[in-house]
PDB file of N, CA and C in Angstrom:
ATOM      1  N   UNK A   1      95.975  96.299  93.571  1.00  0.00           N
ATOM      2  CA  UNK A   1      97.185  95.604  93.204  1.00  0.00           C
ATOM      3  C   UNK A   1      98.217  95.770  94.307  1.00  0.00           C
ATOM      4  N   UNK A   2      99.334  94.187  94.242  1.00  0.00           N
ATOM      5  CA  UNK A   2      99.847  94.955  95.887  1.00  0.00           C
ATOM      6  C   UNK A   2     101.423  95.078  94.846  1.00  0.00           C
ATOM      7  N   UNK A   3     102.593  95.464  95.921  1.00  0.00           N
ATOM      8  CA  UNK A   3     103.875  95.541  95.376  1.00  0.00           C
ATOM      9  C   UNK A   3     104.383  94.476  96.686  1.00  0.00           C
ATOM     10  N   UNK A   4     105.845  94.159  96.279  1.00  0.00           N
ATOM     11  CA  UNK A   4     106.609  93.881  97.316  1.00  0.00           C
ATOM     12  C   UNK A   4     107.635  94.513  97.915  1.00  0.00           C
ATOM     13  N   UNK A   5     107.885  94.383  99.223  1.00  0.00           N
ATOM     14  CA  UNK A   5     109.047  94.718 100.238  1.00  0.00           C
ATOM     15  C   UNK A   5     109.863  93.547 100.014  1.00  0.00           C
ATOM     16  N   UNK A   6     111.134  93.969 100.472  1.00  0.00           N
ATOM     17  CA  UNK A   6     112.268  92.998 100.719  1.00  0.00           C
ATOM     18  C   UNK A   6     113.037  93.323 101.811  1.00  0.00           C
ATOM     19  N   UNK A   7     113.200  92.314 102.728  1.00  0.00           N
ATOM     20  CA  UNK A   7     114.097  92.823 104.488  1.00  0.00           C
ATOM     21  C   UNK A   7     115.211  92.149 103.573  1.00  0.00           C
ATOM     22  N   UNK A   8     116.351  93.147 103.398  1.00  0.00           N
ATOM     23  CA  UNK A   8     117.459  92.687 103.015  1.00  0.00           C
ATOM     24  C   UNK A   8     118.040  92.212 103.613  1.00  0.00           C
ATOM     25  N   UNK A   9     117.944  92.397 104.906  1.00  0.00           N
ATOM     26  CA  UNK A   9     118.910  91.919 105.939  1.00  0.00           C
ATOM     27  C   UNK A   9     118.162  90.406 106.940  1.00  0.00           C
ATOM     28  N   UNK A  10     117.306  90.204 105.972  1.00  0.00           N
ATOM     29  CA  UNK A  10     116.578  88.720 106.398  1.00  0.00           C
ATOM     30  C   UNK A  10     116.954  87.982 104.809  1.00  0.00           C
ATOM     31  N   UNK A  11     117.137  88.187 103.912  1.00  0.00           N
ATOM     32  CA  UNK A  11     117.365  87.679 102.712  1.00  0.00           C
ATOM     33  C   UNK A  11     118.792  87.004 102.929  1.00  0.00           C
ATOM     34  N   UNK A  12     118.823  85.609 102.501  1.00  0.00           N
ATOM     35  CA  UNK A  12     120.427  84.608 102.534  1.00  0.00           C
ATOM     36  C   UNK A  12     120.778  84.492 101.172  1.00  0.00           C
ATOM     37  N   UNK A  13     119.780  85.263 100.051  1.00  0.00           N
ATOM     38  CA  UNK A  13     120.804  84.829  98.593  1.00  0.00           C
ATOM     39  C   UNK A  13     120.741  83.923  98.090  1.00  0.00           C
ATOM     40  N   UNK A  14     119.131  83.448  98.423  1.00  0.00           N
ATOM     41  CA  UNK A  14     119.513  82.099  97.857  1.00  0.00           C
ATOM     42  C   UNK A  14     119.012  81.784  96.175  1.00  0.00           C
ATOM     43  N   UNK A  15     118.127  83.058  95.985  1.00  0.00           N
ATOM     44  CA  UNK A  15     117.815  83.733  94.952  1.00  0.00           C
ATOM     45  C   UNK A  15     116.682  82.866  94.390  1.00  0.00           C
ATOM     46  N   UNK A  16     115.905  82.199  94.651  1.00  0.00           N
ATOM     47  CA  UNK A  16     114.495  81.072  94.021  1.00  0.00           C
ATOM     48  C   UNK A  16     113.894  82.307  93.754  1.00  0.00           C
ATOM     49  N   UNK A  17     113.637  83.171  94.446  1.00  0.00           N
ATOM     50  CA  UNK A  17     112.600  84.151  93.890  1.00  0.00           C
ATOM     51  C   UNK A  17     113.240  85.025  92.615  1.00  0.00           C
ATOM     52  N   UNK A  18     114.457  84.812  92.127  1.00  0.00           N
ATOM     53  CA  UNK A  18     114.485  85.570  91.043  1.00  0.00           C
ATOM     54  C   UNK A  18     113.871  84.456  89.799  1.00  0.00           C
ATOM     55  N   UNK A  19     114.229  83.295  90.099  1.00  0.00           N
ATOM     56  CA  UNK A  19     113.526  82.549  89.079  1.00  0.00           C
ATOM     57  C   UNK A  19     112.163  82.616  89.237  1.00  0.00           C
ATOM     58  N   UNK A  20     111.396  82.759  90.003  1.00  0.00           N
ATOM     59  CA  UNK A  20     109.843  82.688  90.244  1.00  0.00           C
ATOM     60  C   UNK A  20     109.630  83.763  90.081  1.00  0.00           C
ATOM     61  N   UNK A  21     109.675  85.085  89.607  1.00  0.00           N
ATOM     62  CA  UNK A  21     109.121  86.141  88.976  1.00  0.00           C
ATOM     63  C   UNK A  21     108.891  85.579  88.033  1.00  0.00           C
ATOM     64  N   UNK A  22     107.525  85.791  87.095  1.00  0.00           N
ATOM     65  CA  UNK A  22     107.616  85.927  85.938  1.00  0.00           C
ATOM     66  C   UNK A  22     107.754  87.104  85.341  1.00  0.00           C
ATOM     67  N   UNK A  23     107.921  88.625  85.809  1.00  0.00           N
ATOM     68  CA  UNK A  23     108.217  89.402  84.936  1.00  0.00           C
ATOM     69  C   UNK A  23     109.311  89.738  84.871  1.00  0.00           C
ATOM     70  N   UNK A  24     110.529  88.897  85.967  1.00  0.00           N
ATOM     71  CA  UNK A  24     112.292  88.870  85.827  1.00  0.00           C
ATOM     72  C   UNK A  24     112.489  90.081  86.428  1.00  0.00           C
ATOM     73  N   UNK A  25     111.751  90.739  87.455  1.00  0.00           N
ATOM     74  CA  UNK A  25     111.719  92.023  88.091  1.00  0.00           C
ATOM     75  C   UNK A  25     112.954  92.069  89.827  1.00  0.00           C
ATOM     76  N   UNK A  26     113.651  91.082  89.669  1.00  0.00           N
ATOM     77  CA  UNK A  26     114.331  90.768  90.709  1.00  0.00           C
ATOM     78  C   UNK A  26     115.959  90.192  90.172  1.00  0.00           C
ATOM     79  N   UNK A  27     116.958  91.202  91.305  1.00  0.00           N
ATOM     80  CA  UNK A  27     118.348  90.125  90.878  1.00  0.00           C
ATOM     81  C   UNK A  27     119.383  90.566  92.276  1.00  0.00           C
ATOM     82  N   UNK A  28     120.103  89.724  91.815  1.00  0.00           N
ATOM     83  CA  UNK A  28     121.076  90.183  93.044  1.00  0.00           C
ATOM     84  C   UNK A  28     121.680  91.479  93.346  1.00  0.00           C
ATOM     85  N   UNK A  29     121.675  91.467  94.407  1.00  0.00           N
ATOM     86  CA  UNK A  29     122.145  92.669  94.528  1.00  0.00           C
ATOM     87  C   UNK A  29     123.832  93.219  94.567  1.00  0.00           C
ATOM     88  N   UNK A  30     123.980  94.095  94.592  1.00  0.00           N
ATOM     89  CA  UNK A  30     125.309  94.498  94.452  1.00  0.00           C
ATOM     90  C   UNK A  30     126.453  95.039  95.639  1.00  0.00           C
ATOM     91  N   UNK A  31     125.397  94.933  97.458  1.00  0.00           N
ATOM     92  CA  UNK A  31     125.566  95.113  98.133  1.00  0.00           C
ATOM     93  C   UNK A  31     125.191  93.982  99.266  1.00  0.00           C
ATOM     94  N   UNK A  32     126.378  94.351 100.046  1.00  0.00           N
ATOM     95  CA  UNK A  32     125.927  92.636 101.056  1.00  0.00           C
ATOM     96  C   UNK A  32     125.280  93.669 102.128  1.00  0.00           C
ATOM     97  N   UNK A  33     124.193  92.378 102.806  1.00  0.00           N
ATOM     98  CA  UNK A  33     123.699  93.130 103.794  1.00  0.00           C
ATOM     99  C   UNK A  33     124.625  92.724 104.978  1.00  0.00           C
ATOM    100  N   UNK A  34     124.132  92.709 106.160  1.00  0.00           N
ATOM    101  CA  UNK A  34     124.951  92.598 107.792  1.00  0.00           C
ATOM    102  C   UNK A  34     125.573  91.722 108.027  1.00  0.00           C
ATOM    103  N   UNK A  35     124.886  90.621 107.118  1.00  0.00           N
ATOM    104  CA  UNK A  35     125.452  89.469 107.535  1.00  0.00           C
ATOM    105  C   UNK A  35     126.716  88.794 106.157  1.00  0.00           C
ATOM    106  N   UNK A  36     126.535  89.264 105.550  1.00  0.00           N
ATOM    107  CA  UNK A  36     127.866  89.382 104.419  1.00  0.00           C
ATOM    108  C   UNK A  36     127.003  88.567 103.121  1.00  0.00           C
ATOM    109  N   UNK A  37     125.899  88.665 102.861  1.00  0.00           N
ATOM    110  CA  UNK A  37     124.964  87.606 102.111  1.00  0.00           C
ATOM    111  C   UNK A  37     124.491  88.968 100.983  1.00  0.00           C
ATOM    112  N   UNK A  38     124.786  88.185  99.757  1.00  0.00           N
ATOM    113  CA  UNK A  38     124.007  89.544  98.401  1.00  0.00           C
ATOM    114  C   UNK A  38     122.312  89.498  98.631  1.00  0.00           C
ATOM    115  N   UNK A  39     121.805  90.021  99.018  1.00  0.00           N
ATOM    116  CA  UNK A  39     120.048  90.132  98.749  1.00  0.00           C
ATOM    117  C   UNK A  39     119.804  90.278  97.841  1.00  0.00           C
ATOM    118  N   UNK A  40     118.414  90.417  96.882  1.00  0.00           N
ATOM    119  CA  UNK A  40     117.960  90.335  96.248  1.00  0.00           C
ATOM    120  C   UNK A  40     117.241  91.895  96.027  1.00  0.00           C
ATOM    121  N   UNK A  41     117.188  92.138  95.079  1.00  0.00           N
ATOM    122  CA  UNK A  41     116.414  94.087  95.283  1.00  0.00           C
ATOM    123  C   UNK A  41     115.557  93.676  93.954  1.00  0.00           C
ATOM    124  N   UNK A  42     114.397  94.546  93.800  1.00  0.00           N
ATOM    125  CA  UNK A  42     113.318  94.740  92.966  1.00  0.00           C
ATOM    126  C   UNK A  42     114.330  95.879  91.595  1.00  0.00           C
ATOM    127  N   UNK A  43     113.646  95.208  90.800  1.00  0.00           N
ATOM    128  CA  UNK A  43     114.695  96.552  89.266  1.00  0.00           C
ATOM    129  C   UNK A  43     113.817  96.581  88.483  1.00  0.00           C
ATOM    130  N   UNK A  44     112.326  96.594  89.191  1.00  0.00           N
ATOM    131  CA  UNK A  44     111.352  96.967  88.053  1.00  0.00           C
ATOM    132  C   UNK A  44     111.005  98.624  88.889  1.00  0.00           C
ATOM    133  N   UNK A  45     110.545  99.183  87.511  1.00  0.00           N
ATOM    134  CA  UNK A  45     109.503 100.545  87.863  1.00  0.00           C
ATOM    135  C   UNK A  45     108.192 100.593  88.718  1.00  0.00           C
ATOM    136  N   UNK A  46     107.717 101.445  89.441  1.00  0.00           N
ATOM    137  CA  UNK A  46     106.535 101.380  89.885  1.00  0.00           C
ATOM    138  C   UNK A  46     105.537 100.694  88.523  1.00  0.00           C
ATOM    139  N   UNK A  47     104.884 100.260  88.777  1.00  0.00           N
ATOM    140  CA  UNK A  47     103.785  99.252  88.368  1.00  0.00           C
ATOM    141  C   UNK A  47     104.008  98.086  87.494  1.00  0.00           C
ATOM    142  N   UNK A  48     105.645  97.999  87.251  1.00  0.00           N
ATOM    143  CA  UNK A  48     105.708  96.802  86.533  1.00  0.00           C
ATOM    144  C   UNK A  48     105.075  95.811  87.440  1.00  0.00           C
ATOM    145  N   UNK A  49     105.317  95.327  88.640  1.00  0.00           N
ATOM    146  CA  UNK A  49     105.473  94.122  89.435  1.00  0.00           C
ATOM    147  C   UNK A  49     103.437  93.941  89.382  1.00  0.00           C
ATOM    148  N   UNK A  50     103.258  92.760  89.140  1.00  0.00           N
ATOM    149  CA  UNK A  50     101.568  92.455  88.529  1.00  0.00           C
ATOM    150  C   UNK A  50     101.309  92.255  90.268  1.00  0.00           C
ATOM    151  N   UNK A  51     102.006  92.169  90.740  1.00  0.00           N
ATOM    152  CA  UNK A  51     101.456  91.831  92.261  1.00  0.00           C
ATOM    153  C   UNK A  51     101.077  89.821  92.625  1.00  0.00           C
ATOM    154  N   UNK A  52     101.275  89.430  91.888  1.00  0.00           N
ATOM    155  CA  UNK A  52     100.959  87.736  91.666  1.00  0.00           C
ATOM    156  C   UNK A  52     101.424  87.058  92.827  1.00  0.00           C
ATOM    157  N   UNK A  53     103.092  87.794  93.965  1.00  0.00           N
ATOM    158  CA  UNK A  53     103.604  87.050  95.217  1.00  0.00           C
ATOM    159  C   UNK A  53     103.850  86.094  94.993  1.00  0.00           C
ATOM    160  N   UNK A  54     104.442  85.613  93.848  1.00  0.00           N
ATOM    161  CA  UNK A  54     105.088  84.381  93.550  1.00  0.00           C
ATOM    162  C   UNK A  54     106.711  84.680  94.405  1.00  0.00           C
ATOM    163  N   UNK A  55     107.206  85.604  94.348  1.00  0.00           N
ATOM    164  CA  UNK A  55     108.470  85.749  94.798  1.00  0.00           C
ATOM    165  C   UNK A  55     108.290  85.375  96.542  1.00  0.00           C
ATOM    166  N   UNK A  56     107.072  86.139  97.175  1.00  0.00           N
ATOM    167  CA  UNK A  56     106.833  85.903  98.274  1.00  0.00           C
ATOM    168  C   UNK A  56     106.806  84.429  98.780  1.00  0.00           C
ATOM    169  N   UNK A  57     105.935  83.818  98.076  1.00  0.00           N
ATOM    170  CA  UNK A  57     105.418  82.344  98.169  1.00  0.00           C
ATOM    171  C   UNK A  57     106.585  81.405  97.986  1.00  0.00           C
ATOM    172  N   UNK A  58     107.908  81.887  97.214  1.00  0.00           N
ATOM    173  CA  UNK A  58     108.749  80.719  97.155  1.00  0.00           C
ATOM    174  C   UNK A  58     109.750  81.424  98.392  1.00  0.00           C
ATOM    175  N   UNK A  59     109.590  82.153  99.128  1.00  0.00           N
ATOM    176  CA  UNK A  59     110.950  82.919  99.691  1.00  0.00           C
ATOM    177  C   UNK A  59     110.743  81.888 100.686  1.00  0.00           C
ATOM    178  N   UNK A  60     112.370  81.071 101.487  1.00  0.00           N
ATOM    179  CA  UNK A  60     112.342  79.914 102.045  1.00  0.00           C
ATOM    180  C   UNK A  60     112.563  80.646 103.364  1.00  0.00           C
ATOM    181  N   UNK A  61     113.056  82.457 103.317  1.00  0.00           N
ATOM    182  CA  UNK A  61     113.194  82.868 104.643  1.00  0.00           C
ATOM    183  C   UNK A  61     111.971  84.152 104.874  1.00  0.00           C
ATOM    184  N   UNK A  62     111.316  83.836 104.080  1.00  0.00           N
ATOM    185  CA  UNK A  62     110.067  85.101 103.992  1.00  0.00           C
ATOM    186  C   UNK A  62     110.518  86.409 104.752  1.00  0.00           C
ATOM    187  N   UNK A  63     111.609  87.057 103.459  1.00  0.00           N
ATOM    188  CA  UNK A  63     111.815  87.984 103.289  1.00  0.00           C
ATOM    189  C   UNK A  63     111.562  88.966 102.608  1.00  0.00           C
ATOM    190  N   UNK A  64     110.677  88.640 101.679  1.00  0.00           N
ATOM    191  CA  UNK A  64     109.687  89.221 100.671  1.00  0.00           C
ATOM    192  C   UNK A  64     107.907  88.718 100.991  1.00  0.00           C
ATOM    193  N   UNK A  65     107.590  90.453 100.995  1.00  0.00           N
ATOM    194  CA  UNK A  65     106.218  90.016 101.478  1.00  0.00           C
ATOM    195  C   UNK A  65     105.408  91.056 100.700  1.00  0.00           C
ATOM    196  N   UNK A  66     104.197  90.764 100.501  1.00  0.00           N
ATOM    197  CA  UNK A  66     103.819  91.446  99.686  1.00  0.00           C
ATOM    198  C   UNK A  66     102.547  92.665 100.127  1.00  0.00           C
ATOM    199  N   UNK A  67     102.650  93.526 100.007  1.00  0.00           N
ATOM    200  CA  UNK A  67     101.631  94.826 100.466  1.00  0.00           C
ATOM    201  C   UNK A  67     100.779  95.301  99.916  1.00  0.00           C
ATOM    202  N   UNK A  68      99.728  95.723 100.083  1.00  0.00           N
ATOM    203  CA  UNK A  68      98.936  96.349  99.322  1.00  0.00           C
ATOM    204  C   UNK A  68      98.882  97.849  99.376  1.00  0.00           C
ATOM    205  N   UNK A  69      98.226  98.262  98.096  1.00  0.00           N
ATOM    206  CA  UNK A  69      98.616 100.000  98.395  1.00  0.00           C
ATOM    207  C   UNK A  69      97.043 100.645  98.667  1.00  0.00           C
TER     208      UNK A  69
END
């Protein structure tokens, strides 16, 4: 099963991948990164995320990528 990374500081906020989770494991964040833009952070527990890379697959700046463990 893989998890995902997020380069916060490649993320623009544009947030499609919080709608394309289906387990709603993603939201904005509460901190801007470098460039003054909210990223997106993971707010699930280790093993919620099913590994599916739907978040990956819609990210328009592929800032979310997905790893295997």
């Amino acid at each position: 099963m893989g998890r995902i990374v997020i380069d916060k500081e490649e993320c623009k906020g544009c947030y499609i991948c919080v709608n394309a989770c289906p387990k709603g494991l993603l939201k904005k964040s509460e901190t801007r990164n470098e460039h003054g833009d909210y990223p997106v952070e993971f707010v699930g527990d280790e093993g919620s995320c099913i590994g599916c890379a739907m978040c990956a697959q819609s990210c328009p700046d592929v800032a979310i990528k997905e790893v295997y463990r």
